[in-house]
PDB file of N, CA and C in Angstrom:
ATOM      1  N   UNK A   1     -19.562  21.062   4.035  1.00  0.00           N
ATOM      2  CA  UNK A   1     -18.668  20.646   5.106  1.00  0.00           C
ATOM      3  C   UNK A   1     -18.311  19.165   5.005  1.00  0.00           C
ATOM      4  N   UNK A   2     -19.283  17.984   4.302  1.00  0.00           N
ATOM      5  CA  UNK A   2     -18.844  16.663   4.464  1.00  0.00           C
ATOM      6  C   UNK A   2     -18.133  16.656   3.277  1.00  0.00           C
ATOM      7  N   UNK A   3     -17.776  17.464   2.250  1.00  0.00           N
ATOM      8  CA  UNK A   3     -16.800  16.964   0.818  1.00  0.00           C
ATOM      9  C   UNK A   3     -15.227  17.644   1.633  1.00  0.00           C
ATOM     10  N   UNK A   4     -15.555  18.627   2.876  1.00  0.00           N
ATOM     11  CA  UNK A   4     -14.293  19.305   3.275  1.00  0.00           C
ATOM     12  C   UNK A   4     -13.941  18.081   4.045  1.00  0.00           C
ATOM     13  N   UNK A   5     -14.727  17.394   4.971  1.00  0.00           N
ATOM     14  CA  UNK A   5     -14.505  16.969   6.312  1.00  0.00           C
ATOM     15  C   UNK A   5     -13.796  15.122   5.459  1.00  0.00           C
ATOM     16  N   UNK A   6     -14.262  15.069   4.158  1.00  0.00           N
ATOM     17  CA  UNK A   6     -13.627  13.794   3.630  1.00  0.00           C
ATOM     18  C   UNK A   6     -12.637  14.116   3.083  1.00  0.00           C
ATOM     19  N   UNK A   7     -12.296  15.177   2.562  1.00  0.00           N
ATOM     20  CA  UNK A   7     -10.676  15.270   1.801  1.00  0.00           C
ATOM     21  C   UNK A   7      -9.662  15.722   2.877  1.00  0.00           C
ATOM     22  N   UNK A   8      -9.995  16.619   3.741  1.00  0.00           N
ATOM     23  CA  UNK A   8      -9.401  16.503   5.041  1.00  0.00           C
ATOM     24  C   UNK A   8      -8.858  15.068   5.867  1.00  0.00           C
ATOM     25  N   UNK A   9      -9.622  13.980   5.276  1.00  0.00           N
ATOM     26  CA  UNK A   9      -9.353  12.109   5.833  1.00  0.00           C
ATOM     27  C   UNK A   9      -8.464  11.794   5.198  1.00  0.00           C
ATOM     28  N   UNK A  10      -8.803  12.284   3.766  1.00  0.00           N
ATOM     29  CA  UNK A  10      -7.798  11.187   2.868  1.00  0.00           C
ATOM     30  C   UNK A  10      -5.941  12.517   2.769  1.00  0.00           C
ATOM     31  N   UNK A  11      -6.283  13.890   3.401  1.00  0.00           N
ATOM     32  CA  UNK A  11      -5.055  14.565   3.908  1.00  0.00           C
ATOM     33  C   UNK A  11      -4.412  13.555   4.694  1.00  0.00           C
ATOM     34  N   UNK A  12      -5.185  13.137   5.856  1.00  0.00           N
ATOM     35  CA  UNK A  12      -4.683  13.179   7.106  1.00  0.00           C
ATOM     36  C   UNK A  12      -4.109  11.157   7.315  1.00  0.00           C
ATOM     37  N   UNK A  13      -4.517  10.577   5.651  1.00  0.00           N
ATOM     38  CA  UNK A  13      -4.427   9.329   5.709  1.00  0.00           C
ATOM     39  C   UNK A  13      -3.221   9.178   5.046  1.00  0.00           C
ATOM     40  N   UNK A  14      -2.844  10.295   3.885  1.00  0.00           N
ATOM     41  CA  UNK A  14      -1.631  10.205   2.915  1.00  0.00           C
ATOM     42  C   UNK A  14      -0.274  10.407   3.597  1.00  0.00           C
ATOM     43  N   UNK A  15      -0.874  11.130   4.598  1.00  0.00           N
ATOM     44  CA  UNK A  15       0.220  11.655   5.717  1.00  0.00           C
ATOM     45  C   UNK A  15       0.830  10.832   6.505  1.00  0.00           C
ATOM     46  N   UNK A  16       0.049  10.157   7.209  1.00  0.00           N
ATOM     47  CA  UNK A  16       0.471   8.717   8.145  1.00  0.00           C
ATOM     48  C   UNK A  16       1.078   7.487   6.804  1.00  0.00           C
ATOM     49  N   UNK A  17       0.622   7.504   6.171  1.00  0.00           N
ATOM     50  CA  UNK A  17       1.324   6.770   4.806  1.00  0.00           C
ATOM     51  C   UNK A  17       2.514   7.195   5.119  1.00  0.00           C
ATOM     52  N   UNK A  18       2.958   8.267   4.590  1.00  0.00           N
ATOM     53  CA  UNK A  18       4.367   9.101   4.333  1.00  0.00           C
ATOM     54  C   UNK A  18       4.859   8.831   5.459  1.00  0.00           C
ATOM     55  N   UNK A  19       4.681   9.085   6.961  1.00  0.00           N
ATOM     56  CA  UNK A  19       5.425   9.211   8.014  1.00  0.00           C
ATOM     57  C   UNK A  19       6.043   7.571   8.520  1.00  0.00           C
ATOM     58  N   UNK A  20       5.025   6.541   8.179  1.00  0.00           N
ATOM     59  CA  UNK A  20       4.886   5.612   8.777  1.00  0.00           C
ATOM     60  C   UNK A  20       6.159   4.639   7.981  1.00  0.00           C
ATOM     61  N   UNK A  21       5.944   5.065   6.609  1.00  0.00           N
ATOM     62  CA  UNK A  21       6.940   4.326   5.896  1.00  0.00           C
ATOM     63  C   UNK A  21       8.152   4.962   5.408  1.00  0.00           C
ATOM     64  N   UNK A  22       7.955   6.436   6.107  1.00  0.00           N
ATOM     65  CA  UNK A  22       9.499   7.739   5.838  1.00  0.00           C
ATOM     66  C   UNK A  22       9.657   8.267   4.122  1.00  0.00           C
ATOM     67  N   UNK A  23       8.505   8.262   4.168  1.00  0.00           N
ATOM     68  CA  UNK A  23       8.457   8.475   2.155  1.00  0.00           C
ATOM     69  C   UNK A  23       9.433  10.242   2.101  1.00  0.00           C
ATOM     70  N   UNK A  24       8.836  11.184   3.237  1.00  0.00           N
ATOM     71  CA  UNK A  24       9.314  12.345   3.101  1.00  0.00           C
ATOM     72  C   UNK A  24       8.545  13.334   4.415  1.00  0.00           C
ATOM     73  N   UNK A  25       8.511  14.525   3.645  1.00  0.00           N
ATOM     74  CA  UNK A  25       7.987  15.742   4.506  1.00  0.00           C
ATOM     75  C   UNK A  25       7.451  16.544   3.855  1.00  0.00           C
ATOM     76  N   UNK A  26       6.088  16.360   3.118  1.00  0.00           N
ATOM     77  CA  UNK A  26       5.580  17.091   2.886  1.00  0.00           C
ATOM     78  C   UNK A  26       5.369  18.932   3.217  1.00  0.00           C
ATOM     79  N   UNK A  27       5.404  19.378   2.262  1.00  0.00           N
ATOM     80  CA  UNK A  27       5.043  20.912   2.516  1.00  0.00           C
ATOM     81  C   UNK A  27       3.812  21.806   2.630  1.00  0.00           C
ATOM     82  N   UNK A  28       3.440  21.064   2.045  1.00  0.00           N
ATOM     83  CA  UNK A  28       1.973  21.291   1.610  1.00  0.00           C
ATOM     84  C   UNK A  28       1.339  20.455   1.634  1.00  0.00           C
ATOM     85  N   UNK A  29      -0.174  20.442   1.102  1.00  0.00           N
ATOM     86  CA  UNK A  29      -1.317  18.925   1.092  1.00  0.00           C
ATOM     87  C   UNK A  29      -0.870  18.482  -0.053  1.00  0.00           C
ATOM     88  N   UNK A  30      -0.670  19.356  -1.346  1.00  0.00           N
ATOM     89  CA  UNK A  30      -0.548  19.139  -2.522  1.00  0.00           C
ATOM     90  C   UNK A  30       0.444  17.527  -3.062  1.00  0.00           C
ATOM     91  N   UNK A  31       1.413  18.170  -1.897  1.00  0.00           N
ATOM     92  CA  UNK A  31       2.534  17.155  -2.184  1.00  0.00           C
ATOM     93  C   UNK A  31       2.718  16.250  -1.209  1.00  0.00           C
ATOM     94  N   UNK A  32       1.626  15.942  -0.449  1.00  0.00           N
ATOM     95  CA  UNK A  32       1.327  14.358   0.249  1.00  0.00           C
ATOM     96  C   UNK A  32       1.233  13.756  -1.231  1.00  0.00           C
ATOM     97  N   UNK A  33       0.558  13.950  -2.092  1.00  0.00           N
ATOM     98  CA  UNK A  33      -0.031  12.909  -3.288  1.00  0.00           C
ATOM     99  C   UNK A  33       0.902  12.630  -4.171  1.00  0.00           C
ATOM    100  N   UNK A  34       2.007  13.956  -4.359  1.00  0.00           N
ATOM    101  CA  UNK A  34       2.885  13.901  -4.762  1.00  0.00           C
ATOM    102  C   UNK A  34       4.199  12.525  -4.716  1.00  0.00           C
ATOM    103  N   UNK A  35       4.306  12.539  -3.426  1.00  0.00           N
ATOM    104  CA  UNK A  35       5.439  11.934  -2.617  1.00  0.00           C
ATOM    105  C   UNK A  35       4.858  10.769  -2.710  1.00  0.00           C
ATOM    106  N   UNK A  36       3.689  10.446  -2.486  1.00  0.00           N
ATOM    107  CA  UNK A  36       2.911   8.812  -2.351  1.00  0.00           C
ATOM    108  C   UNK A  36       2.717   8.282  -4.263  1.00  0.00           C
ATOM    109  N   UNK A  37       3.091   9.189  -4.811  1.00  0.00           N
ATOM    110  CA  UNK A  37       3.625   8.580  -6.373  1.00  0.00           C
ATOM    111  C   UNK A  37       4.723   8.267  -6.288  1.00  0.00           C
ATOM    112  N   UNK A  38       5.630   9.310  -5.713  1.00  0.00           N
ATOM    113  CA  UNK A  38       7.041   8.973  -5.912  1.00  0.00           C
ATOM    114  C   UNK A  38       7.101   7.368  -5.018  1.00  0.00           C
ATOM    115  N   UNK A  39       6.957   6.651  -4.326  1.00  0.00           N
ATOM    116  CA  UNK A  39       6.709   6.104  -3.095  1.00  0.00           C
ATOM    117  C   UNK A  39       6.501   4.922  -3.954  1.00  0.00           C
ATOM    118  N   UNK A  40       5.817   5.028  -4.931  1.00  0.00           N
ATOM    119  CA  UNK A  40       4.373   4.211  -5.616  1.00  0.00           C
ATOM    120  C   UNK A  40       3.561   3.661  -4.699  1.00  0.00           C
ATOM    121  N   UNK A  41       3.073   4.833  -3.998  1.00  0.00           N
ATOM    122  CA  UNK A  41       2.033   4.263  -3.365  1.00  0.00           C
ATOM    123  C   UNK A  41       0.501   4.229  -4.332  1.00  0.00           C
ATOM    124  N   UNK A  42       0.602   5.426  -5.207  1.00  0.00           N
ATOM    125  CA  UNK A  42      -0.535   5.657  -6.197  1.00  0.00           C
ATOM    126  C   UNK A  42       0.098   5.912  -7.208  1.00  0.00           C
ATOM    127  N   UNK A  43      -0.507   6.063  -8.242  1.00  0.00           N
ATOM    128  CA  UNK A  43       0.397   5.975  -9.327  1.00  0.00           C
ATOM    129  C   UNK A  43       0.071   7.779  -9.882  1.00  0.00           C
ATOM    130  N   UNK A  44       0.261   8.086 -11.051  1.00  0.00           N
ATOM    131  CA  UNK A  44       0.314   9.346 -11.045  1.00  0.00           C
ATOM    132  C   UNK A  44      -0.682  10.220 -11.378  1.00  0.00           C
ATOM    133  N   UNK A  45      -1.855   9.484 -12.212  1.00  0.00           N
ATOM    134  CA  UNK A  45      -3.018   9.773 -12.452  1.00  0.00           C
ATOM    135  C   UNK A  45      -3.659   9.718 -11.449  1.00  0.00           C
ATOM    136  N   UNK A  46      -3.741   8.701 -10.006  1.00  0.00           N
ATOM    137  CA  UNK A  46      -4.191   8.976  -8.598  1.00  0.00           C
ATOM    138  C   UNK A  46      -3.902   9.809  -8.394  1.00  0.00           C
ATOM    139  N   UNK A  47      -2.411  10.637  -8.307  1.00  0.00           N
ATOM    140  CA  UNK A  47      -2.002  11.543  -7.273  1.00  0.00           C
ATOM    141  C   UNK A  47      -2.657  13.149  -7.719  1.00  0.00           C
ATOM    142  N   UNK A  48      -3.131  12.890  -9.191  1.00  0.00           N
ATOM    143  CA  UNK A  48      -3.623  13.889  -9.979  1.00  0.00           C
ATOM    144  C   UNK A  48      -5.032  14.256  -9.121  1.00  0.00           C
ATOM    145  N   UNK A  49      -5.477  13.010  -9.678  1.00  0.00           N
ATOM    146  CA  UNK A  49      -6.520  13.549  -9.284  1.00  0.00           C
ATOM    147  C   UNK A  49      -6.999  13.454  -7.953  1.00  0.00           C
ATOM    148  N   UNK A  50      -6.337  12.977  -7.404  1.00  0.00           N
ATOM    149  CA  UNK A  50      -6.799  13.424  -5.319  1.00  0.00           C
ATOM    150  C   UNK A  50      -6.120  15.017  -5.107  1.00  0.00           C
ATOM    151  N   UNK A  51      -5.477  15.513  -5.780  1.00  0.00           N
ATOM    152  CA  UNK A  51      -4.460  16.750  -5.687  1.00  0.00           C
ATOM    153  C   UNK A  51      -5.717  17.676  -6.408  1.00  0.00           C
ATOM    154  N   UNK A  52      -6.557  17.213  -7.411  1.00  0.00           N
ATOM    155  CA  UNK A  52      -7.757  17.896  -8.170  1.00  0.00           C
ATOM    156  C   UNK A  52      -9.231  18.324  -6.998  1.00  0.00           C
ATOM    157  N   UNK A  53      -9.167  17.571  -5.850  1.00  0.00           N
ATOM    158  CA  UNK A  53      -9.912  17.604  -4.716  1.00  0.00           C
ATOM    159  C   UNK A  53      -9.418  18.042  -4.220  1.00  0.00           C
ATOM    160  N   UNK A  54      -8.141  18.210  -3.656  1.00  0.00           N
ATOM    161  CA  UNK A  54      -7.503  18.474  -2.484  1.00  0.00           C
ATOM    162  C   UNK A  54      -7.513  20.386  -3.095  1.00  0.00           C
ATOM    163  N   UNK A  55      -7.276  20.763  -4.009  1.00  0.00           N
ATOM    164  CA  UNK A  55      -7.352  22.253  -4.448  1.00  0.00           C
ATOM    165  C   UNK A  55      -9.101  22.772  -4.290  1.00  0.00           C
ATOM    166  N   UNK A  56      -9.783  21.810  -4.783  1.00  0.00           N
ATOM    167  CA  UNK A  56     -10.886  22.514  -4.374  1.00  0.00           C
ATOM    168  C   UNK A  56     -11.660  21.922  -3.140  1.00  0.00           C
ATOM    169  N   UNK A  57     -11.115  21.303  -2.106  1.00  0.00           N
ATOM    170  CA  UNK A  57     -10.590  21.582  -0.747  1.00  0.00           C
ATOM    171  C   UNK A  57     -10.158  23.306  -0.042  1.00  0.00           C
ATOM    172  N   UNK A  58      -9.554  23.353  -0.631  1.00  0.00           N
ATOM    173  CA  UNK A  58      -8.877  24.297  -0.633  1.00  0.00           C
ATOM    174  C   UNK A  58      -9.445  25.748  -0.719  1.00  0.00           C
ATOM    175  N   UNK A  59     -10.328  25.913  -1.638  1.00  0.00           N
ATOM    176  CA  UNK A  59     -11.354  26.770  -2.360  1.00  0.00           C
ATOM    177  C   UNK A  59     -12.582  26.910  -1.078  1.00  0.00           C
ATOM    178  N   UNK A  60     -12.688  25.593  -0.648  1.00  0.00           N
ATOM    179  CA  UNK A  60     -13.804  25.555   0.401  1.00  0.00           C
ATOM    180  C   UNK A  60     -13.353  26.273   1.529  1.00  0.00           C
ATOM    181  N   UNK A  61     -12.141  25.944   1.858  1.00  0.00           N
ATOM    182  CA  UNK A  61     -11.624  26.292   3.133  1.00  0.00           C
ATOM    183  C   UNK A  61     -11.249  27.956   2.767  1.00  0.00           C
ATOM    184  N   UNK A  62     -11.077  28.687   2.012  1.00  0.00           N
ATOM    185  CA  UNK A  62     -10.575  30.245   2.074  1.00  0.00           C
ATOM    186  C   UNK A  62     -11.405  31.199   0.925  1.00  0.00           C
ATOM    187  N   UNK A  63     -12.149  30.331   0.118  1.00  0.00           N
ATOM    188  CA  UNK A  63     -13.226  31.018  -0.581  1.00  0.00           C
ATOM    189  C   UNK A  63     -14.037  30.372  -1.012  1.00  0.00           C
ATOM    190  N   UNK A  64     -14.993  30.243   0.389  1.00  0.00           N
ATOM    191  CA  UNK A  64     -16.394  29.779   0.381  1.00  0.00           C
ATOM    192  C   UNK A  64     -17.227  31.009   0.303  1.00  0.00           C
ATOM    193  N   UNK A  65     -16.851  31.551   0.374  1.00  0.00           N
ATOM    194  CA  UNK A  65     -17.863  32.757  -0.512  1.00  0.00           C
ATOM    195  C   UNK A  65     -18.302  32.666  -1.554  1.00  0.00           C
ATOM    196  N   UNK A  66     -17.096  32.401  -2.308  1.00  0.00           N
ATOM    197  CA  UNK A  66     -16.833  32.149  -3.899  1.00  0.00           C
ATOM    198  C   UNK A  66     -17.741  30.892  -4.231  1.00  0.00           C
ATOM    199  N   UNK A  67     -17.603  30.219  -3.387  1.00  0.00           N
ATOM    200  CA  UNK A  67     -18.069  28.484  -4.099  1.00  0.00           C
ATOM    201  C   UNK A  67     -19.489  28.859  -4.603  1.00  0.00           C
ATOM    202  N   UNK A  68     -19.604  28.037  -5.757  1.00  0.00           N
ATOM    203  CA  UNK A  68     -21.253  27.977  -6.281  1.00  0.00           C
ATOM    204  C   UNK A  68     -21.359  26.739  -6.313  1.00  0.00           C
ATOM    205  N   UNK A  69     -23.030  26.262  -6.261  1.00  0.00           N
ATOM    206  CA  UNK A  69     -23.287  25.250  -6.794  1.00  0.00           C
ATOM    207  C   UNK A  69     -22.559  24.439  -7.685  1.00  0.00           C
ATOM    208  N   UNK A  70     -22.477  24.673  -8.626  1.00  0.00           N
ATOM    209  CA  UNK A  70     -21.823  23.579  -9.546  1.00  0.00           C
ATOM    210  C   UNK A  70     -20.608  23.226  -9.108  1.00  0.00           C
ATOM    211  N   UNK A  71     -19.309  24.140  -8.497  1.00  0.00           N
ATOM    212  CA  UNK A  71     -18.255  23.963  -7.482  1.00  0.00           C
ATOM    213  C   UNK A  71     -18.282  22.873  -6.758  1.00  0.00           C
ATOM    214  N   UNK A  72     -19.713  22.632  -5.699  1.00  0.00           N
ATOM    215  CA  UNK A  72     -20.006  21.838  -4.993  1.00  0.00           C
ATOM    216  C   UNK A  72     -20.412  20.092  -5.587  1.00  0.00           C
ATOM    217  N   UNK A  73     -21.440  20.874  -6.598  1.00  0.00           N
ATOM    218  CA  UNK A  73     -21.135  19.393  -7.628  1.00  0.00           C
ATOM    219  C   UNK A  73     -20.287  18.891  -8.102  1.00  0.00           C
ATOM    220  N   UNK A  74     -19.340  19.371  -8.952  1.00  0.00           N
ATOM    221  CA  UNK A  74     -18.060  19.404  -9.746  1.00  0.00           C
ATOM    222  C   UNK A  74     -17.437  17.973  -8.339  1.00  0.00           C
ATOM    223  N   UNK A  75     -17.360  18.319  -7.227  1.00  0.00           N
ATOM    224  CA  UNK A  75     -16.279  18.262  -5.695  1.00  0.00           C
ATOM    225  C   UNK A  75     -16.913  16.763  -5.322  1.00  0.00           C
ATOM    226  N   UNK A  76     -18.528  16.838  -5.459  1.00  0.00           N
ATOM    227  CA  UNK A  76     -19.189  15.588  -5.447  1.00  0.00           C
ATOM    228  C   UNK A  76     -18.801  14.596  -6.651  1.00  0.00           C
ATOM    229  N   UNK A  77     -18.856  14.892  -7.649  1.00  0.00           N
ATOM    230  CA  UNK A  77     -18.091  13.630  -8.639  1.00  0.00           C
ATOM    231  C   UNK A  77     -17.398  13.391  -8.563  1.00  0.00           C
ATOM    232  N   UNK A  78     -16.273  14.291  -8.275  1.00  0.00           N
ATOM    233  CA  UNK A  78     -14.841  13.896  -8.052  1.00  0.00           C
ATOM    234  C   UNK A  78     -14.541  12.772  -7.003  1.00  0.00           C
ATOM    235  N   UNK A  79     -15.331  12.708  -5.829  1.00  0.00           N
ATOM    236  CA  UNK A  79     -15.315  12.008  -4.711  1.00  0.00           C
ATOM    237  C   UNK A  79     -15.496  10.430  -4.930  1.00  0.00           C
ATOM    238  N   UNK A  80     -15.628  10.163  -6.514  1.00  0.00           N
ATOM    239  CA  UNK A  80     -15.161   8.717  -7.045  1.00  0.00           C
ATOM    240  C   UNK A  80     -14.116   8.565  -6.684  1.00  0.00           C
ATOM    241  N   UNK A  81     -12.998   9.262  -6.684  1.00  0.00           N
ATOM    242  CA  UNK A  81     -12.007   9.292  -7.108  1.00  0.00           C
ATOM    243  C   UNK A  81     -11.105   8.294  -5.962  1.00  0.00           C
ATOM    244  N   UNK A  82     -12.074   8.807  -4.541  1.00  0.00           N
ATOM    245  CA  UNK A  82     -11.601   8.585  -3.176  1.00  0.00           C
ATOM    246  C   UNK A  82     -11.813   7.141  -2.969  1.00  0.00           C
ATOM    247  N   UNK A  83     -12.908   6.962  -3.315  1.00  0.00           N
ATOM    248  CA  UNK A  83     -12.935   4.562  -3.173  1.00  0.00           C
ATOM    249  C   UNK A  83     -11.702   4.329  -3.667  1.00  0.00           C
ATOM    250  N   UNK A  84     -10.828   4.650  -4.916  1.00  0.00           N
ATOM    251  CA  UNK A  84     -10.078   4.004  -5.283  1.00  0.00           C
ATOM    252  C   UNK A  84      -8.293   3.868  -4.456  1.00  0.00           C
ATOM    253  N   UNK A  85      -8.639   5.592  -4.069  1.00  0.00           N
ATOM    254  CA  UNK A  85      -7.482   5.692  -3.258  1.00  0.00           C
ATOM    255  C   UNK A  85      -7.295   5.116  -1.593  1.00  0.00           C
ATOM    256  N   UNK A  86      -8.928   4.706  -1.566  1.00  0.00           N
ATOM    257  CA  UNK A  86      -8.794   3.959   0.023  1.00  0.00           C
ATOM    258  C   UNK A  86      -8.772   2.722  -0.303  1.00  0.00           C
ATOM    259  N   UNK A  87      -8.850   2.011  -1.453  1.00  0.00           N
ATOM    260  CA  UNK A  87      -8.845   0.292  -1.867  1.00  0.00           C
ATOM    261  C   UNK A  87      -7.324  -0.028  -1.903  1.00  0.00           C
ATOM    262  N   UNK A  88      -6.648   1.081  -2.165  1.00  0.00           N
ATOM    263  CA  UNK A  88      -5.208   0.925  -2.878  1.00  0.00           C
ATOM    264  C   UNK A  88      -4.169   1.042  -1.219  1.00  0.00           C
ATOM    265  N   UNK A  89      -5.037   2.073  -0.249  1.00  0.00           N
ATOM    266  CA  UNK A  89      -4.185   2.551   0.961  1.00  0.00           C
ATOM    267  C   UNK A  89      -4.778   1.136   2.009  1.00  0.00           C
ATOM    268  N   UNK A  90      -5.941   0.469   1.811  1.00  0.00           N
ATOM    269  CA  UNK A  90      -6.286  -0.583   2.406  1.00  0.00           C
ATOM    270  C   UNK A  90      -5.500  -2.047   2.180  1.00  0.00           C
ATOM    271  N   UNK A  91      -4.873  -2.215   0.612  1.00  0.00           N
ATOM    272  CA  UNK A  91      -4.148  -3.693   0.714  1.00  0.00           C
ATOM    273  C   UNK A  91      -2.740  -3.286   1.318  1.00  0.00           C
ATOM    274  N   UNK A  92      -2.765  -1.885   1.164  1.00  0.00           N
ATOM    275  CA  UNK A  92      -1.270  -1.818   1.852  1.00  0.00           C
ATOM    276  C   UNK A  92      -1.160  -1.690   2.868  1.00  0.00           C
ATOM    277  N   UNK A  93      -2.235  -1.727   4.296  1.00  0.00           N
ATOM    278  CA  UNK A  93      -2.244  -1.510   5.281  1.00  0.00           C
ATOM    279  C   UNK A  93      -2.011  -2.994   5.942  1.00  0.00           C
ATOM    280  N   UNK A  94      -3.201  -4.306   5.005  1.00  0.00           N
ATOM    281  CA  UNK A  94      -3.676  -5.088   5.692  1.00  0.00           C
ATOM    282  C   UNK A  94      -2.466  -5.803   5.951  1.00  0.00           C
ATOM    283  N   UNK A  95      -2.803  -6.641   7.408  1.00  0.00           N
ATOM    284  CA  UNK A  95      -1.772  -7.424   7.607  1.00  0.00           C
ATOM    285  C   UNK A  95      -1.917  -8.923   7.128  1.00  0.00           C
TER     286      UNK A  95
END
């Protein structure tokens, strides 16, 4: 629940990005990360790989049945991924 309840943050952070500065309208989660490349808010290897969490996000939320261990690990390394995308959403916030 805390690898769901953090990619669910950095959903709900890419989003206010997008809205705040009119980047677009996302359709999906997929393409918050999407649009915040186009944007350059992240560049494209960011948007990769937060979009690489955000799917197995995804996995958690409709087949947690399915998930195994290593799933769960795999989801924990990845969660490097997230310092970089809050260092990058932090100079662009600060005033």
């Amino acid at each position: 629940m805390l690898i769901f309840a953090i990619v669910n943050r950095l959903i709900d952070l890419g989003s206010e990005i997008i809205s705040t500065e009119e980047l677009g309208a996302p359709n999906t989660y997929k393409e918050i990360m999407e649009i915040l490349a186009k944007g350059n808010v992240v560049n494209k290897e960011q948007a990769e790989n937060m979009n690489r969490l955000i799917s197995k996000r995804n996995v958690f939320a409709h087949f947690y049945g399915d998930v195994t261990e290593n799933d769960i690990l795999d989801a924990i390394s990845d969660l490097r991924e997230v310092d970089g995308f809050l260092k990058i959403i932090k100079k662009r916030i600060e005033i």
